[in-house]
Protein backbone atom coordinates (compact mmCIF):
# COMPACT_ATOMS: atom_id res chain seq x y z
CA UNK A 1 -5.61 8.42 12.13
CA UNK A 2 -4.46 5.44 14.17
CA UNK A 3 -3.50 2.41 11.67
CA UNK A 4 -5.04 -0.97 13.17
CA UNK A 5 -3.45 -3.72 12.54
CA UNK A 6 -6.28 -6.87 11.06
CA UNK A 7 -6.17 -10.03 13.72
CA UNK A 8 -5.41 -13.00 11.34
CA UNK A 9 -7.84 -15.17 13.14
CA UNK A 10 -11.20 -12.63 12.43
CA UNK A 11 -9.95 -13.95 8.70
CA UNK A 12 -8.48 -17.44 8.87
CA UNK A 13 -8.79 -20.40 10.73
CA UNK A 14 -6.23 -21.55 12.71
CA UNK A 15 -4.26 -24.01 12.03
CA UNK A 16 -7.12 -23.99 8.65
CA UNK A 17 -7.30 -22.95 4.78
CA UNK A 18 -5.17 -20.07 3.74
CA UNK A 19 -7.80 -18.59 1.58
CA UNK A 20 -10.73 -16.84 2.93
CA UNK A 21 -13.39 -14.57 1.61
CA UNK A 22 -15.27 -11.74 2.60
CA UNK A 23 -17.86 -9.51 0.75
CA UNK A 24 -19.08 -6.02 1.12
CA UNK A 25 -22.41 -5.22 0.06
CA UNK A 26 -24.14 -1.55 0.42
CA UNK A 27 -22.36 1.01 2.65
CA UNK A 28 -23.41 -0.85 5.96
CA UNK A 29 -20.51 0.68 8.15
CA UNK A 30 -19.65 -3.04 9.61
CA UNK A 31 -20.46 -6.40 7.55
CA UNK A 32 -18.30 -8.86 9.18
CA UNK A 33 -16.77 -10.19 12.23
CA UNK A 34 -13.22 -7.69 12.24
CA UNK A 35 -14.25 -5.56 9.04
CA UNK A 36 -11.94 -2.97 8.32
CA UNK A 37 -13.12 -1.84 5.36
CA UNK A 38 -13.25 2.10 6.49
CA UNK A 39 -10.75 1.63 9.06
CA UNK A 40 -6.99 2.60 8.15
CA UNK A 41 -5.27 -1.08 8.61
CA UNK A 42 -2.35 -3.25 7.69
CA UNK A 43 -2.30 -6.91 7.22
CA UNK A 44 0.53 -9.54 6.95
CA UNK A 45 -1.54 -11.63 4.60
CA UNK A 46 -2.19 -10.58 1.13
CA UNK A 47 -5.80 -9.28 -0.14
CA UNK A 48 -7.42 -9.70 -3.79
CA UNK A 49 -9.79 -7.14 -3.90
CA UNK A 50 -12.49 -7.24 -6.81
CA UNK A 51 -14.86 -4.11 -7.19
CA UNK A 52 -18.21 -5.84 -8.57
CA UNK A 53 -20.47 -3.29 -8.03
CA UNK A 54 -20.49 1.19 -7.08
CA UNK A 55 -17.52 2.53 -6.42
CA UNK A 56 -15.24 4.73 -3.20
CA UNK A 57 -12.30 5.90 -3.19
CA UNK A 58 -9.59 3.75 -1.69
CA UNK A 59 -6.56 4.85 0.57
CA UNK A 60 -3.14 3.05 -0.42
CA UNK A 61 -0.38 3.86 1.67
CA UNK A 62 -0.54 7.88 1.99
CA UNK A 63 -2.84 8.28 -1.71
CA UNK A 64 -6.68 8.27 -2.34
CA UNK A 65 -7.15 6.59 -5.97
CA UNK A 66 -10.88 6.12 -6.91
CA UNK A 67 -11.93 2.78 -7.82
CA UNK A 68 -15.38 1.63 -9.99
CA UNK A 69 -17.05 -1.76 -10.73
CA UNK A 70 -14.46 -3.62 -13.06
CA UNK A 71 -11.82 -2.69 -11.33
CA UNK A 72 -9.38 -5.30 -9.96
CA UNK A 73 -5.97 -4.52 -7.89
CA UNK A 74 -3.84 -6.46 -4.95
CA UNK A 75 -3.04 -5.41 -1.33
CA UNK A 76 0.26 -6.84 -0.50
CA UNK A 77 1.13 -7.71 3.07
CA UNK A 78 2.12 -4.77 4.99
CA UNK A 79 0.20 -2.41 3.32
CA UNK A 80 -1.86 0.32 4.99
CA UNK A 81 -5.13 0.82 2.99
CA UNK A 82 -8.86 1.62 4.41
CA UNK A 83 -11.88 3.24 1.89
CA UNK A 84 -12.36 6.76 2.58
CA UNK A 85 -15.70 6.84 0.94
CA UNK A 86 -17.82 4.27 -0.41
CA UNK A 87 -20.80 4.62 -2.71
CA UNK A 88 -23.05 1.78 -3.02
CA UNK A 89 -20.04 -0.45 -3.16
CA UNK A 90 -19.96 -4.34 -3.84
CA UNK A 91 -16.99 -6.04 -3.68
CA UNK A 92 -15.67 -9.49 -2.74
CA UNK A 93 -11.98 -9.81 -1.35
CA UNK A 94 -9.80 -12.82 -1.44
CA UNK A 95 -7.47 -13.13 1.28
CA UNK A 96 -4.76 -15.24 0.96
CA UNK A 97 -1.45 -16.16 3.36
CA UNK A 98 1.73 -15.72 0.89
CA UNK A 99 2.69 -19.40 1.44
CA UNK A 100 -0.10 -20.75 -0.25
CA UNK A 101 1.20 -18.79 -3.81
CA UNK A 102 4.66 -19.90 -3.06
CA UNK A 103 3.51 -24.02 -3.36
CA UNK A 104 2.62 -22.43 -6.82
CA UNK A 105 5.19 -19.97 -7.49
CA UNK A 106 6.86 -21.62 -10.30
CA UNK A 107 4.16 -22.20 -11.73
CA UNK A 108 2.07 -19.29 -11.74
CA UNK A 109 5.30 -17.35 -12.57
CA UNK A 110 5.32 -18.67 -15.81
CA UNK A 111 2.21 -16.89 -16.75
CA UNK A 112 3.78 -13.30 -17.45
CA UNK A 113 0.51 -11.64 -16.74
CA UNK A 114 0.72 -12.85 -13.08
CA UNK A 115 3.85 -11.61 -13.42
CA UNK A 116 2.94 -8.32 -14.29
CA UNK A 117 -0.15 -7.93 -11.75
CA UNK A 118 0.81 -9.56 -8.59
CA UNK A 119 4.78 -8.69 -8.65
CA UNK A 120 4.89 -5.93 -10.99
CA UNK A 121 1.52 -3.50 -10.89
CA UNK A 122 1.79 -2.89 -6.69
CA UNK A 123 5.66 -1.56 -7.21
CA UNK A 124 5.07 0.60 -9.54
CA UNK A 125 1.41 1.68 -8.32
CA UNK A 126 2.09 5.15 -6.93
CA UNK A 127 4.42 6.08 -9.80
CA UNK A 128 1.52 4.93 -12.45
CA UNK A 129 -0.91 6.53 -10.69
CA UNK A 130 -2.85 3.90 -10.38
CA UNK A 131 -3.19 3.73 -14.18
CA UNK A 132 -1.92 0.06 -14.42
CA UNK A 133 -4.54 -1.67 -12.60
CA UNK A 134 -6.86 -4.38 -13.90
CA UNK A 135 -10.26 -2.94 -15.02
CA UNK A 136 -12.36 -5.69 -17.06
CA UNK A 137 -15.83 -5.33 -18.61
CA UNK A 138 -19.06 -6.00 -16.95
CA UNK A 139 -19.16 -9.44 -19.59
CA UNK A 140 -15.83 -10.75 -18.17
CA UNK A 141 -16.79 -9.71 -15.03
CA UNK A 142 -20.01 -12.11 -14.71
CA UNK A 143 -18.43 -15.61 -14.97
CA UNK A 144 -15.93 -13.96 -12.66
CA UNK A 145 -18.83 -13.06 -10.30
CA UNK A 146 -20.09 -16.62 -10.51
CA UNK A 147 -16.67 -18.34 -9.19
CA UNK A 148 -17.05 -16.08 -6.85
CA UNK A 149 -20.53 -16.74 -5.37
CA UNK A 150 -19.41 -20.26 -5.45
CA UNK A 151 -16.73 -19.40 -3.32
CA UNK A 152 -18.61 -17.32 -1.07
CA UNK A 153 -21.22 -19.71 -0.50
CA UNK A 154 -18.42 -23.12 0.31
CA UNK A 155 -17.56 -20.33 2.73
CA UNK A 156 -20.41 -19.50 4.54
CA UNK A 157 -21.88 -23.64 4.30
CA UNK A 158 -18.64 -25.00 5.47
CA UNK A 159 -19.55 -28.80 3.96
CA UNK A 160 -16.76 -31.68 3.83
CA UNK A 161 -13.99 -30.50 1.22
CA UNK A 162 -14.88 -26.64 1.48
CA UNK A 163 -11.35 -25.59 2.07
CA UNK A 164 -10.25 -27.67 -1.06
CA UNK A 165 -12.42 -25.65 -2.94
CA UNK A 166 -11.78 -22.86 -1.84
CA UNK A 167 -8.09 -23.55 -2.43
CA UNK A 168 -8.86 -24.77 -5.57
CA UNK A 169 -11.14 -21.52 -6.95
CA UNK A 170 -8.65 -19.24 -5.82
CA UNK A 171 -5.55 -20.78 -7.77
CA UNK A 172 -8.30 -20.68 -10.66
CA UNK A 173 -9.11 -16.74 -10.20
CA UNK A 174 -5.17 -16.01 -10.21
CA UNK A 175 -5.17 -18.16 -13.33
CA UNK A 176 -8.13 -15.93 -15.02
CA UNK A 177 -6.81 -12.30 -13.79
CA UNK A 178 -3.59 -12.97 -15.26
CA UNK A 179 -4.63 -13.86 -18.32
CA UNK A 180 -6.57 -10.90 -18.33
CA UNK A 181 -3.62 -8.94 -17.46
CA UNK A 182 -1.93 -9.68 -20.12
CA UNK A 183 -4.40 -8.42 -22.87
CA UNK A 184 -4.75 -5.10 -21.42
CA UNK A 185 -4.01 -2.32 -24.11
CA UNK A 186 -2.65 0.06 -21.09
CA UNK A 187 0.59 1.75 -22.25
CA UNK A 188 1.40 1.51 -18.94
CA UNK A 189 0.00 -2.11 -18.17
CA UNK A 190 1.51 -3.00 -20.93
CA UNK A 191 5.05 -2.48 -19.93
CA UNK A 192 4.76 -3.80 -16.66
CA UNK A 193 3.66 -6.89 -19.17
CA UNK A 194 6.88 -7.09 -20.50
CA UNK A 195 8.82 -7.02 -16.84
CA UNK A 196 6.57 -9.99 -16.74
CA UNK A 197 7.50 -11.63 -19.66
CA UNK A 198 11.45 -11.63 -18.89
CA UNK A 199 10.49 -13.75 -15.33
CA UNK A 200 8.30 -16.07 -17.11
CA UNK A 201 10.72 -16.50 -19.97
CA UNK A 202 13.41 -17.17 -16.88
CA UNK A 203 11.42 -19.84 -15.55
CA UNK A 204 9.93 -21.69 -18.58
CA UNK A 205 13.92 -21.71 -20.72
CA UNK A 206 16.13 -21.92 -17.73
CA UNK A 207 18.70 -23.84 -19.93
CA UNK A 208 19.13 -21.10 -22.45
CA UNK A 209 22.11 -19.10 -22.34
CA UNK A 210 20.80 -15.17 -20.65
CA UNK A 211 23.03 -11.82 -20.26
CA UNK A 212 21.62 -8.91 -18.43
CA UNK A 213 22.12 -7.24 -22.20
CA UNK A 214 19.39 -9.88 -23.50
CA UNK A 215 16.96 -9.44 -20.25
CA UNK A 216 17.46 -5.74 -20.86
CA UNK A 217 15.76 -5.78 -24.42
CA UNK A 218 13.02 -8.51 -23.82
CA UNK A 219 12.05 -5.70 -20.81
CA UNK A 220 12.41 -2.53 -22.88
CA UNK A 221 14.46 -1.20 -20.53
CA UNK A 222 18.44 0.24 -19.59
CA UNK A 223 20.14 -2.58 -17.45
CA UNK A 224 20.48 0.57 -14.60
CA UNK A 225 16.45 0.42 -14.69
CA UNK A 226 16.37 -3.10 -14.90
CA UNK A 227 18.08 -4.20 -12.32
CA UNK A 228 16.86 -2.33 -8.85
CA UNK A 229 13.34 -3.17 -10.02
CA UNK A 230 13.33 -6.77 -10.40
CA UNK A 231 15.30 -7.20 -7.38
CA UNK A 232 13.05 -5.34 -5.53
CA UNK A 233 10.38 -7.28 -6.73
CA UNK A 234 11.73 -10.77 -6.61
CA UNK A 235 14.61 -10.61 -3.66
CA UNK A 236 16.98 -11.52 -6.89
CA UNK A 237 19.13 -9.75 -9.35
CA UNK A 238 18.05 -11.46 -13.11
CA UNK A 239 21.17 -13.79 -13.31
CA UNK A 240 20.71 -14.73 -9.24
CA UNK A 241 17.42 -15.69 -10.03
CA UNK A 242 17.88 -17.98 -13.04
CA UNK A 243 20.59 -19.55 -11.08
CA UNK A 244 17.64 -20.31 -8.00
CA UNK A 245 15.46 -21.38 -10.81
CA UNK A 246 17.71 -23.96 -12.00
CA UNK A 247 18.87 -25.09 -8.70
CA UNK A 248 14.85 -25.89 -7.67
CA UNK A 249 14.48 -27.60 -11.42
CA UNK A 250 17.86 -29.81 -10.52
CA UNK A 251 16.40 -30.53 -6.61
CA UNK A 252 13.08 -31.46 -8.33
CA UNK A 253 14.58 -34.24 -11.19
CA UNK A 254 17.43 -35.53 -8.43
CA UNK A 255 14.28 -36.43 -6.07
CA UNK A 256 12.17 -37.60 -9.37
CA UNK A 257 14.68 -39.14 -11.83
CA UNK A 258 17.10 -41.55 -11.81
CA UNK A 259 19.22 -39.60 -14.17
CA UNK A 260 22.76 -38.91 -12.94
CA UNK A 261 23.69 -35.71 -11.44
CA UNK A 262 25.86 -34.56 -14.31
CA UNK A 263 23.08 -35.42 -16.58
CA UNK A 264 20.74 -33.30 -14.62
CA UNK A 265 23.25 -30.63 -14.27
CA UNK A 266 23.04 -30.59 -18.33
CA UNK A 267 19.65 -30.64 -18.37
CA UNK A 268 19.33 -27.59 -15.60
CA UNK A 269 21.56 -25.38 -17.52
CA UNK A 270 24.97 -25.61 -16.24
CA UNK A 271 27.78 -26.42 -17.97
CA UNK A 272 30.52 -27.24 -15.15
CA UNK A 273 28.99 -30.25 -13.25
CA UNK A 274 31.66 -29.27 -10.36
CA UNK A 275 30.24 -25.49 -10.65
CA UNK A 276 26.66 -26.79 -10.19
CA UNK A 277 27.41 -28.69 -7.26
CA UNK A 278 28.85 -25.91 -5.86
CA UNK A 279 26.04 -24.23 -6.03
CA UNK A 280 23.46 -26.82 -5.07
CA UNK A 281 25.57 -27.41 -1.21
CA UNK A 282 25.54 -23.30 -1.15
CA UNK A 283 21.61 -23.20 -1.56
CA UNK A 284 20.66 -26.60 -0.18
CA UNK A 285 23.28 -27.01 2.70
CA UNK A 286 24.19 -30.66 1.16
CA UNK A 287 25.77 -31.89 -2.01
CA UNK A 288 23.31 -33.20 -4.94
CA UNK A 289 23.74 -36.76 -3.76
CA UNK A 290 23.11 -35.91 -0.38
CA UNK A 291 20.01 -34.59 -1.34
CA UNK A 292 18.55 -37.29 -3.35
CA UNK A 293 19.58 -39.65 -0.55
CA UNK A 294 17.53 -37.77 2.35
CA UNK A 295 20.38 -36.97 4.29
């Protein structure tokens, strides 16, 4: 079978909101303008997909894994994926261009169980067997559903502000499903939990002194395991990536504060003033003061 590749603009508008929804209700082969649903396809946005209602069996990049009502899971960009069967499905999906999480990154990486289900679950998907994914109750599901709906219909309407909202109830569902995520009793979910918890921990006590040996216990696992993953996952190695997450803490208070730079370098976790700004012209391509200046 042929893999299609999705046209961005049967999803987004251009030039528009990075967030768009779509629903599929029934087994009607075709719903909406460019659905793909049981066509093997690839995408280079990412795609929330929340099974409300029935159930299928979903192709992921060369493996069927059934899926039921409850059951919630991400398509990263790039991903091949189509439903090989579908039975009385309902599902909404929540499309969303990966620069839109970035302006949030920092944030929403401080929540472990995004952490855990946006970074984490899709890596280690065909080695879990699927077993990690979100599946919530039909009671957490409903005021789920309604956010949804609300969504959905600021889609469809269009009024003044729509995209806003849109924007605005997406951010919120990442917020929920990682919260979710993190009070799953999985074994499996669990530990992908506690990958989450050393990046969130990173983020939120940046100025602490960290060792691979201490990163390697909060995650349960052998630095040799550790380390492949999470850069993998995050582009980093643990120790590269608290040093980014400093650096963007010590951009952020030199265009804020009026605190001096070796103050800030304190504050950001370095020790050696002269080490930090080092590092600050090596990431930023100009020197701290440079930076706060605008030029």
């Amino acid at each position: 079978m042929k893999t299609v590749v999705a046209n961005r603009d049967d999803f987004f508008q251009k030039g528009g909101c990075p967030v768009a929804l779509r629903t599929i209700q029934g087994d009607c082969p075709v719903q909406h303008e460019g659905d793909l649903t049981d066509i093997r396809h690839t995408h280079d946005f990412s795609e929330l997909i929340i099974i409300t209602g029935g159930g299928g069996d979903h192709w992921i990049n060369g493996i069927s894994y059934p899926v039921s009502a409850g059951d919630i899971f991400l398509i990263q960009g790039n991903t091949e994926h189509f439903f090989q069967k579908r039975h009385h499905l309902e599902m909404f999906n929540i499309m969303f261009d990966d620069s839109y999480v970035k302006e949030h990154l920092h944030t929403l990486r401080s929540l472990s169980g995004f952490n855990a289900f946006f970074l984490f679950e899709p890596t280690y998907r065909r080695s879990h067997k699927f077993q990690s994914r979100l599946h919530i109750a039909p009671e957490t599901m409903l005021p789920l559903k309604s956010e949804l709906q609300q969504m959905l219909e600021e889609s469809r309407n269009q009024p003044p502000g729509f995209d806003l909202i849109l924007l605005a109830k997406a951010l919120e569902i990442f917020v929920f499903i990682s919260r979710e995520y993190s009070l799953v009793k999985n074994p499996k979910a669990r530990s992908l939990c506690q990958l989450g918890e050393v990046i969130s921990m990173l983020e939120q006590r940046y100025k602490e002194n960290w060792t691979i040996a201490r990163i390697s216990r909060i995650a349960s696992m052998a630095p040799s395991t550790l380390l492949p993953i999470f850069k993998k996952v995050t582009g980093f190695s643990p120790i590269d990536y608290l040093l980014h997450v400093r650096l963007t803490k010590a951009a952020e208070q030199l265009l804020q504060t009026d605190a001096s730079i070796s103050d800030i370098a304190s504050e950001c976790g370095f020790a050696d003033s002269n080490y930090f700004a080092r590092q600050f012209r090596k990431c930023y391509n100009l020197s701290p003061r440079s930076y706060r200046l605008g030029k």
